[in-house]
N, C-alpha and C. Protein backbone atom coordinates (compact mmCIF):
# COMPACT_ATOMS: atom_id res chain seq x y z
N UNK A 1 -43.15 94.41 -9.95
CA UNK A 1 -43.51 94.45 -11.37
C UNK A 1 -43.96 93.06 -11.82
N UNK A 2 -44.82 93.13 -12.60
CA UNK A 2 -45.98 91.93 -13.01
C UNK A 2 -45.56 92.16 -14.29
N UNK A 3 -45.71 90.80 -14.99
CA UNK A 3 -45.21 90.44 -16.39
C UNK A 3 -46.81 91.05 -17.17
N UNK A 4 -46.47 91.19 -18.41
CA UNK A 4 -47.30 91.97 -19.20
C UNK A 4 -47.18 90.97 -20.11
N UNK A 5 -48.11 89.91 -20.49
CA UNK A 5 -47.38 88.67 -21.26
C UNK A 5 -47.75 89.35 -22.64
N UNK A 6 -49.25 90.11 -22.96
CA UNK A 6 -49.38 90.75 -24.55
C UNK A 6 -48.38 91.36 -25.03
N UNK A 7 -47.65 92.38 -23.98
CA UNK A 7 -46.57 93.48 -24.61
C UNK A 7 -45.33 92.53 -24.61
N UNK A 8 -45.47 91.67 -24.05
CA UNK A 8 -44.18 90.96 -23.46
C UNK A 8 -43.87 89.97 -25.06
N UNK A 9 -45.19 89.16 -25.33
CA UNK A 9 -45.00 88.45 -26.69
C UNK A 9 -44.97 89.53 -28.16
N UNK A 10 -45.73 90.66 -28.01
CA UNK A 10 -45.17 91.24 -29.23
C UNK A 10 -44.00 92.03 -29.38
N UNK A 11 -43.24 92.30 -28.13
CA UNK A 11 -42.07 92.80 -27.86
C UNK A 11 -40.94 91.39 -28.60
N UNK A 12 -40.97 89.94 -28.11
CA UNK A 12 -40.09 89.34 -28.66
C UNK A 12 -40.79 88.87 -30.04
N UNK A 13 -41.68 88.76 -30.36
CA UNK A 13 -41.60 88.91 -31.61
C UNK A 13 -41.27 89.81 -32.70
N UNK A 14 -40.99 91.01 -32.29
CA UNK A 14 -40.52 92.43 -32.90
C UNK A 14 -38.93 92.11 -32.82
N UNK A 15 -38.61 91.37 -31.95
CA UNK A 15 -36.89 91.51 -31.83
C UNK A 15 -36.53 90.07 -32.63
N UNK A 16 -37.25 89.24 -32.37
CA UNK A 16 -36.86 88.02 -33.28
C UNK A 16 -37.22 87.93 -34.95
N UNK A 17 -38.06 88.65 -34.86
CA UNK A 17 -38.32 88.21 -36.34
C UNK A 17 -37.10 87.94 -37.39
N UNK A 18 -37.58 87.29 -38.20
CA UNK A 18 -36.83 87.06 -39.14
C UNK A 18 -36.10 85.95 -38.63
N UNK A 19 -35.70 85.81 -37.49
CA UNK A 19 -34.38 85.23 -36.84
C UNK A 19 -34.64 83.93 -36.99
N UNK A 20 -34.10 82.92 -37.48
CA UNK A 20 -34.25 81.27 -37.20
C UNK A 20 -32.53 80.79 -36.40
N UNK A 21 -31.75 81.96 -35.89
CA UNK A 21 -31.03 80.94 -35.42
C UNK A 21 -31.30 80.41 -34.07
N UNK A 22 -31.57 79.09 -33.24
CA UNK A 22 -31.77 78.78 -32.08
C UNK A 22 -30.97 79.83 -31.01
N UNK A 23 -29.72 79.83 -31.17
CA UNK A 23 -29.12 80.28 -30.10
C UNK A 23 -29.27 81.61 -30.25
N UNK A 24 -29.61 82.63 -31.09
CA UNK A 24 -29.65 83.50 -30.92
C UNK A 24 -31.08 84.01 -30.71
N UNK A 25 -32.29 83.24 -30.60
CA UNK A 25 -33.51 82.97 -30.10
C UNK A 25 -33.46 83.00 -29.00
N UNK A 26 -32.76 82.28 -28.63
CA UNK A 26 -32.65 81.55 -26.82
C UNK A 26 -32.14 83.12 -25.93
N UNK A 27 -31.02 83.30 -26.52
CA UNK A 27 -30.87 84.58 -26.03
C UNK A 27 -31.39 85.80 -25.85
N UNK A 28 -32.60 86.25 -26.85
CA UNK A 28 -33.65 87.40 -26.52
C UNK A 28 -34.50 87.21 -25.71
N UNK A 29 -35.13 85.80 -26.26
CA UNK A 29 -36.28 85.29 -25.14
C UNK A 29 -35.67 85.62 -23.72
N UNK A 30 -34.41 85.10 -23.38
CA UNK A 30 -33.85 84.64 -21.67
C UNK A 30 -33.99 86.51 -21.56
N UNK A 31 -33.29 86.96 -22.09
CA UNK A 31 -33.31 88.49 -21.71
C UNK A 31 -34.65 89.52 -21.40
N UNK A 32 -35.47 89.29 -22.67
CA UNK A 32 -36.51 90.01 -22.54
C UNK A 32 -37.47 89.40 -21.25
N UNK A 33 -37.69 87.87 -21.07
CA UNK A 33 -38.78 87.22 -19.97
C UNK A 33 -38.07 87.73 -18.54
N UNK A 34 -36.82 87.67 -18.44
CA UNK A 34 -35.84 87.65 -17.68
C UNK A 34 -36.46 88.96 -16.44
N UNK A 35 -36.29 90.49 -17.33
CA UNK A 35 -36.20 91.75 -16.90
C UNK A 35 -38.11 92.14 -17.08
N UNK A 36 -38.81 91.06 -17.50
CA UNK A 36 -39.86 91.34 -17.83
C UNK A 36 -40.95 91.03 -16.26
N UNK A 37 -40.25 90.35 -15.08
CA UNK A 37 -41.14 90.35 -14.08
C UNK A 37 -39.79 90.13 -13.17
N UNK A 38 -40.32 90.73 -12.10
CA UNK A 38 -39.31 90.94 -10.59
C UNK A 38 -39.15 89.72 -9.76
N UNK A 39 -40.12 88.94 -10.12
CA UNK A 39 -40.07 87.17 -9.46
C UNK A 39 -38.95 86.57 -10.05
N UNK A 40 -39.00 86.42 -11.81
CA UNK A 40 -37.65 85.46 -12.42
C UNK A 40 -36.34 85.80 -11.71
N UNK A 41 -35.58 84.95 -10.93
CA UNK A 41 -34.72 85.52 -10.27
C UNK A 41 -33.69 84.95 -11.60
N UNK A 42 -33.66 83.76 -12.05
CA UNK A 42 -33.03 82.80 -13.07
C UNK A 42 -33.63 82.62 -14.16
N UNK A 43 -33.42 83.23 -15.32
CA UNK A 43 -34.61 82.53 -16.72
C UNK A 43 -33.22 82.59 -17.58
N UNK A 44 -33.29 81.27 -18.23
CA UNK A 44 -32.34 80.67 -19.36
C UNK A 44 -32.61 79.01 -19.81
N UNK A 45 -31.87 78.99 -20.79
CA UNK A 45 -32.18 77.65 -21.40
C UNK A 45 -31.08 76.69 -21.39
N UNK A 46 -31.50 75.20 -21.27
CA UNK A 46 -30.57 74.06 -21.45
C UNK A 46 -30.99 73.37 -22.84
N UNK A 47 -30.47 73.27 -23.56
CA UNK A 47 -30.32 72.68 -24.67
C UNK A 47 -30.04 70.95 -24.76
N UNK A 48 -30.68 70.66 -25.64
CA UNK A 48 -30.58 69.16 -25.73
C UNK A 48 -28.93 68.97 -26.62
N UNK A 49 -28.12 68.21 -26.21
CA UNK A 49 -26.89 68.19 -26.65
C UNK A 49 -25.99 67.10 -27.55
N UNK A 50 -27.08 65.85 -26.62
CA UNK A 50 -27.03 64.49 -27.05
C UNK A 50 -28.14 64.01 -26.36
N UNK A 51 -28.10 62.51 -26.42
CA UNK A 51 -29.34 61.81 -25.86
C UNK A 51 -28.88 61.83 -24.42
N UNK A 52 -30.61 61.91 -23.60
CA UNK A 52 -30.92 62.60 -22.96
C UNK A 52 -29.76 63.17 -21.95
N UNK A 53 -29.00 64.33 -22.54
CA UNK A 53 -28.42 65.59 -22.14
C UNK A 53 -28.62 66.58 -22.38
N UNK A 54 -28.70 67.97 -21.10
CA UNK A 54 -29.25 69.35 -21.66
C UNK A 54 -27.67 70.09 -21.02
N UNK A 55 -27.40 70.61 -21.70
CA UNK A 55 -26.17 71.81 -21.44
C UNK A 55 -26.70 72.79 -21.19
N UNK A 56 -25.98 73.53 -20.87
CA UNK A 56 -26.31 75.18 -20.25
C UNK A 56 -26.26 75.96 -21.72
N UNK A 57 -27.15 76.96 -21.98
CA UNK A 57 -27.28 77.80 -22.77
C UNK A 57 -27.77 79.17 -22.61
N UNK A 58 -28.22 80.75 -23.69
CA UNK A 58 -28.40 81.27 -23.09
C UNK A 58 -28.95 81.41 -21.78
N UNK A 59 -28.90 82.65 -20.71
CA UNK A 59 -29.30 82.62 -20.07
C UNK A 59 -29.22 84.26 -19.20
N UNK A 60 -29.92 84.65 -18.40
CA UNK A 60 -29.82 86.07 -17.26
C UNK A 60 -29.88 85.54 -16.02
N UNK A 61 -28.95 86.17 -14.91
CA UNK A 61 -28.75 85.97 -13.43
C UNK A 61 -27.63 85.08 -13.68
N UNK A 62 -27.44 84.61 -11.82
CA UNK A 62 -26.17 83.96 -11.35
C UNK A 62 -25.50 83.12 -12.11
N UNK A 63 -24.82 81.90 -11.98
CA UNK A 63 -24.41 80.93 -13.02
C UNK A 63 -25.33 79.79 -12.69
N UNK A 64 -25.06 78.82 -13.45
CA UNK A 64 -26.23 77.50 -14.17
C UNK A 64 -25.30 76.13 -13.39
N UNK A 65 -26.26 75.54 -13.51
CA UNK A 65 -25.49 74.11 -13.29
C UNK A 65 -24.75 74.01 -15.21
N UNK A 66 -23.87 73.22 -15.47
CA UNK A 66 -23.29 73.62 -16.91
C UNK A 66 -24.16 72.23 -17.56
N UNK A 67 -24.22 70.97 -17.17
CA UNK A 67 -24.98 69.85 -17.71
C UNK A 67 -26.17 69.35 -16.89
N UNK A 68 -27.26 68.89 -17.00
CA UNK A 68 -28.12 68.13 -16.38
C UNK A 68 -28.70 67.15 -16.98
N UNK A 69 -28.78 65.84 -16.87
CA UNK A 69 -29.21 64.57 -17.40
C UNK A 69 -30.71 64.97 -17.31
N UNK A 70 -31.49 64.26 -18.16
CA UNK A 70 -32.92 63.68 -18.34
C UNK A 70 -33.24 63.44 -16.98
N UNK A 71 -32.26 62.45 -16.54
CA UNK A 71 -32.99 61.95 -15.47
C UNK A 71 -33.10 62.58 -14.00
N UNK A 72 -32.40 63.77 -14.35
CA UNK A 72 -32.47 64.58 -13.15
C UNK A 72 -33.09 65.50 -12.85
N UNK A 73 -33.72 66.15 -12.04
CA UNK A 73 -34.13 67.39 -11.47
C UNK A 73 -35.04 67.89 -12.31
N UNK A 74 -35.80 68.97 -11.97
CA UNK A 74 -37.25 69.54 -12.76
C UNK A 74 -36.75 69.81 -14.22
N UNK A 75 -35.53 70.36 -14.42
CA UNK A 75 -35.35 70.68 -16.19
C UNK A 75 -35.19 69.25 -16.81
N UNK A 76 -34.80 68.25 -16.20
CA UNK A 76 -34.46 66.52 -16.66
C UNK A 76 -35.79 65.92 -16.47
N UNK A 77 -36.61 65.96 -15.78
CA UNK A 77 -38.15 66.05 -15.65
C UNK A 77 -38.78 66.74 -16.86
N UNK A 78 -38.58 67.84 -17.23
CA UNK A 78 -39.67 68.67 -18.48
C UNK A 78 -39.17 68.25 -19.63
N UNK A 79 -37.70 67.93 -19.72
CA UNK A 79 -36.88 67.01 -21.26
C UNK A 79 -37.38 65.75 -21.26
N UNK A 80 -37.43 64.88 -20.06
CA UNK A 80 -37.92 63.77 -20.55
C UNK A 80 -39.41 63.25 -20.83
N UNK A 81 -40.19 64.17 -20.05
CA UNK A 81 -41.69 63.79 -20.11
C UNK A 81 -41.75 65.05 -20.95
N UNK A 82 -41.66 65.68 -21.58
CA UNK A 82 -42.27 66.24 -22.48
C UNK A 82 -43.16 67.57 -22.38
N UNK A 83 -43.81 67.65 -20.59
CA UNK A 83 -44.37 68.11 -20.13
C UNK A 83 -43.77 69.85 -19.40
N UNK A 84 -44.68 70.27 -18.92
CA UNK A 84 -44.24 71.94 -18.17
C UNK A 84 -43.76 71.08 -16.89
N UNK A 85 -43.14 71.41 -16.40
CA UNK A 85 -42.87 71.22 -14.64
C UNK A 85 -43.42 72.50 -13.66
N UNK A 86 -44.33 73.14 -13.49
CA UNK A 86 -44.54 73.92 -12.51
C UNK A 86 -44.74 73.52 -10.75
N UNK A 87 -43.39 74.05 -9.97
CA UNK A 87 -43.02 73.52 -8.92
C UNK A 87 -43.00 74.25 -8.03
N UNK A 88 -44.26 74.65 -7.05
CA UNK A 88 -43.82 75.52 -5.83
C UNK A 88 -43.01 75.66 -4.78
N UNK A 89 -42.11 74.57 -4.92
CA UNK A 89 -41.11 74.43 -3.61
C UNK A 89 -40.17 73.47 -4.01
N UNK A 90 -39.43 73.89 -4.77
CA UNK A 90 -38.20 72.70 -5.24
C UNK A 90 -37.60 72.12 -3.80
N UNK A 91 -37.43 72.29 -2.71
CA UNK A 91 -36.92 71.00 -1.82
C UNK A 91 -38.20 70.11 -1.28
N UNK A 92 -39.16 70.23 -1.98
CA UNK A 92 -40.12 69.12 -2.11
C UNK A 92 -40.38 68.84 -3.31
N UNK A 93 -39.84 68.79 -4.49
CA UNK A 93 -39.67 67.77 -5.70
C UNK A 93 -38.31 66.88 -5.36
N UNK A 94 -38.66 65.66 -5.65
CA UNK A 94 -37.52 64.73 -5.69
C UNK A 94 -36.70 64.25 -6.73
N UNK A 95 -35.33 64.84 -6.28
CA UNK A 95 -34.52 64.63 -7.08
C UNK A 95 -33.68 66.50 -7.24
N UNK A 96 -34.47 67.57 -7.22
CA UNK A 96 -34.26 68.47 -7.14
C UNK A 96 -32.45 68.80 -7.02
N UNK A 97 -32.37 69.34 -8.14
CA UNK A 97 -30.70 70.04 -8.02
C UNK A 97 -30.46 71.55 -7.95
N UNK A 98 -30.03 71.90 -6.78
CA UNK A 98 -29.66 72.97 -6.56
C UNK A 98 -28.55 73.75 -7.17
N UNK A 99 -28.90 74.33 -8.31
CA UNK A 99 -27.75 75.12 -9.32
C UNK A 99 -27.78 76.13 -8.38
N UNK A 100 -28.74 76.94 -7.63
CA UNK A 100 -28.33 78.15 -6.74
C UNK A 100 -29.74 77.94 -5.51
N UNK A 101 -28.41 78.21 -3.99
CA UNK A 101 -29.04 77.74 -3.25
C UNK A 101 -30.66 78.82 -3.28
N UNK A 102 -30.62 79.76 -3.69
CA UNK A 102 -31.92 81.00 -3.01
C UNK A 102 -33.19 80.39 -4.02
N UNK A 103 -32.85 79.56 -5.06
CA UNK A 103 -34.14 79.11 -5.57
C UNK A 103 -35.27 78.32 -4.98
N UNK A 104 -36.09 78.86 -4.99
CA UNK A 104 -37.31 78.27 -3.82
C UNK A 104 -38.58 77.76 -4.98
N UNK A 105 -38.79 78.11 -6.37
CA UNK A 105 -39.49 77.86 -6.75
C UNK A 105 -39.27 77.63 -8.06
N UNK A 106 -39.91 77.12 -9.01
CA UNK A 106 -39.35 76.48 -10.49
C UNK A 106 -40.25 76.66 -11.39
N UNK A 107 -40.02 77.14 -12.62
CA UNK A 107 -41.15 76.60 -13.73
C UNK A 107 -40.25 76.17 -15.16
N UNK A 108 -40.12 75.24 -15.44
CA UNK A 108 -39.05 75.03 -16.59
C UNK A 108 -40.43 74.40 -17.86
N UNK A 109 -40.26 74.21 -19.24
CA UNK A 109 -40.85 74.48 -19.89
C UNK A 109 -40.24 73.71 -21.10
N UNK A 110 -40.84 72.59 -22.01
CA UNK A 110 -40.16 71.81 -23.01
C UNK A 110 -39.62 73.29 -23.95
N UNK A 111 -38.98 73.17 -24.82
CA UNK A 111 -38.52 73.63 -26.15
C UNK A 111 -39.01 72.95 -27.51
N UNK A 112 -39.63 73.13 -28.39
CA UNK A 112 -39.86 72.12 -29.46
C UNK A 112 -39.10 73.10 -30.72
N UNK A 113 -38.71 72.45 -31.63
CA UNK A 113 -38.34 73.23 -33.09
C UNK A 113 -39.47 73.28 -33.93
N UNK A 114 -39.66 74.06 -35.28
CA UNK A 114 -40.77 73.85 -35.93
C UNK A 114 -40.88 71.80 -36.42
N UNK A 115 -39.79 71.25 -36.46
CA UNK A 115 -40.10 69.89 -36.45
C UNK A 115 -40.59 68.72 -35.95
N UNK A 116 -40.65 69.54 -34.70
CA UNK A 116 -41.34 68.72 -33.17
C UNK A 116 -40.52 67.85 -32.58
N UNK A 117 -39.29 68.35 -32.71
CA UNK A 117 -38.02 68.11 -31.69
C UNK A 117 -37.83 68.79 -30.67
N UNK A 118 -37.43 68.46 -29.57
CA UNK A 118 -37.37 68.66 -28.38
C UNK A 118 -35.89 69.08 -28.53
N UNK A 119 -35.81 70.93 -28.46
CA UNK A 119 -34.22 71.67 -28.33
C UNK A 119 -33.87 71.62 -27.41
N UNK A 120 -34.53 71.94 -26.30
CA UNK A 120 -33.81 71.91 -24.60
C UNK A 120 -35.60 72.58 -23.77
N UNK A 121 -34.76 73.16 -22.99
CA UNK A 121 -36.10 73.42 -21.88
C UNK A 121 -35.64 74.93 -21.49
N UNK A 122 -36.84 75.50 -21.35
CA UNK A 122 -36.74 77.36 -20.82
C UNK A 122 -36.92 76.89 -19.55
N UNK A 123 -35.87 77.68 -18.74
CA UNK A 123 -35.77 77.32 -16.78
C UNK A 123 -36.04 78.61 -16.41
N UNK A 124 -37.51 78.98 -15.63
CA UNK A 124 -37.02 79.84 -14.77
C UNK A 124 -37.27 79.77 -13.58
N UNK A 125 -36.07 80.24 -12.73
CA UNK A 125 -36.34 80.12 -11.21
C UNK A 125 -36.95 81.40 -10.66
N UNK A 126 -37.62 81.04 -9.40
CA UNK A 126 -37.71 82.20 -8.15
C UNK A 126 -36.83 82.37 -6.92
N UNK A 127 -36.11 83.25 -6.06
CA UNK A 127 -36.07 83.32 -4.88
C UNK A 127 -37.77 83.12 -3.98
N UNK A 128 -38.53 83.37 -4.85
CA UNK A 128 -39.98 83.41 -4.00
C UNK A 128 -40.82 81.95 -3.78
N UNK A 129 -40.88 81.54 -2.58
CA UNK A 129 -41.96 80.19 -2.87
C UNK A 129 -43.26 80.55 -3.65
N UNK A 130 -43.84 79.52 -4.37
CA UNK A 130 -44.86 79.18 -5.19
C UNK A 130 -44.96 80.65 -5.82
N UNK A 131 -43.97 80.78 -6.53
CA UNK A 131 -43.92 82.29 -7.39
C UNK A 131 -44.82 82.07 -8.86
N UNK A 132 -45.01 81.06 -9.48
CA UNK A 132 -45.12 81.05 -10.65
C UNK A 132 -46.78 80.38 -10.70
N UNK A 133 -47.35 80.77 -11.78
CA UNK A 133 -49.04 80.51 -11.90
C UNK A 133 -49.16 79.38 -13.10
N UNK A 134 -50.54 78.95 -13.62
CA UNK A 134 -50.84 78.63 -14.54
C UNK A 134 -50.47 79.08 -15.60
N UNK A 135 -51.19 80.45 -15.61
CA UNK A 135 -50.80 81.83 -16.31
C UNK A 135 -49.61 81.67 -17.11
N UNK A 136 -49.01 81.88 -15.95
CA UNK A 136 -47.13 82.05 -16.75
C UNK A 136 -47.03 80.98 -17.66
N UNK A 137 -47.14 79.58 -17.12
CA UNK A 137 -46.87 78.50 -17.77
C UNK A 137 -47.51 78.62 -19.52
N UNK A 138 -48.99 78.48 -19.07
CA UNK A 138 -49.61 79.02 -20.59
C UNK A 138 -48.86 79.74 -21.91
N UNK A 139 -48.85 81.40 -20.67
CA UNK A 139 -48.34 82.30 -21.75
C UNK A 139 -47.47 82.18 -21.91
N UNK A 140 -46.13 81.50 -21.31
CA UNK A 140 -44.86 81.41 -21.84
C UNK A 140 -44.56 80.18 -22.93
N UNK A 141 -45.66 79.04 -22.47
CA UNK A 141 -45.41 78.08 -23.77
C UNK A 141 -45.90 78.26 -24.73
N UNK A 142 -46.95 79.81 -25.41
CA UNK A 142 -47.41 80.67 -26.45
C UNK A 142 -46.25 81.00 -26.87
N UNK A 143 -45.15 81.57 -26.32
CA UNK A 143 -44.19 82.76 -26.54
C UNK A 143 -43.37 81.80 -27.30
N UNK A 144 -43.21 80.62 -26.21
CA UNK A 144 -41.86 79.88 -26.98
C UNK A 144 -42.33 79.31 -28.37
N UNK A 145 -43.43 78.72 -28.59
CA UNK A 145 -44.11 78.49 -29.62
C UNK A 145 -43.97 79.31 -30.65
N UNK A 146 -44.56 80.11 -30.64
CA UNK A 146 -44.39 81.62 -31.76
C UNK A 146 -42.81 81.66 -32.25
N UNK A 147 -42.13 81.69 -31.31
CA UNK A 147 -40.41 81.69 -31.45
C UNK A 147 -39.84 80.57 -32.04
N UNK A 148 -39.93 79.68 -31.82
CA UNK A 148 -38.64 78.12 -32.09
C UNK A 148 -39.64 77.35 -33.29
N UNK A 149 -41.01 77.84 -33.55
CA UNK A 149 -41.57 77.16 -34.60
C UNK A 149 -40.59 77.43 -35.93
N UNK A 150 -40.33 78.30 -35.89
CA UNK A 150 -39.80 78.73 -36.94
C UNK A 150 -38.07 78.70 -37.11
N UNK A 151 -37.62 78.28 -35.76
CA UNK A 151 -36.17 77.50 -36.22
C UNK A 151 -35.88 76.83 -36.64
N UNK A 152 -34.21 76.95 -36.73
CA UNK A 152 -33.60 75.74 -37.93
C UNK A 152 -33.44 74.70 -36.97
């Protein structure tokens, strides 16, 4: 099953509306992207907590690493540069932390609020090497956009 990103963004916008609370944002998004393609083996969010710290937040699949610094690993990579991390083979990014060994591939994704604060980062993993496209990256930083603009 292949993600349907049109039905996929007016589906969480139908379930969020109205909604400005972050965490309860974080939690439809992780669910709906989650069950929405057979690759995400891991999709959830780390939250910015303090300076540069992301905690574990919502999330679907196994368990999370619970903290990750800025300066670490592809989600400490997309918090501190600001940028998407799309990674076909996390034991060839350096620095790479293994929250679960079967992850072979990465796409984690800034968070912004409607203020242009940086909330945390959307993580999702693959069991599959080079699982994740341009594509995804795009349409998922549409989705999150549409969503967290409008949080508190």
């Amino acid at each position: 099953m292949q993600v349907e990103y049109e039905t996929l963004a007016k589906t969480i916008a139908a379930l969020t509306e109205g909604e400005t609370d972050e965490v309860a944002l974080m939690a439809t998004v992780s669910c709906e992207v989650h069950h929405s393609d057979d690759r995400f083996n891991w999709t959830g969010f780390y939250r910015v907590v303090a300076p540069q710290l992301l905690k574990i937040g919502p999330y679907q699949g196994g368990h999370g690493c619970l903290q990750i610094p800025f300066s670490r690993g592809v989600c400490g990579a997309a918090a501190r540069s600001g940028e998407v991390q799309l990674v076909a083979d996390v034991d060839a990014f350096p620095g790479h932390i293994a929250c679960a060994s079967s992850t072979r591939s990465e796409l984690v994704l800034p968070v912004w609020n409607r203020d242009g604060a940086l909330i945390g980062v959307f993580d999702i993993d693959s069991d599959q090497p080079d699982a994740f496209t341009q594509e995804d990256a795009e349409q998922l930083t549409l989705i999150l956009k549409q969503v967290f603009s409008r949080a508190d």
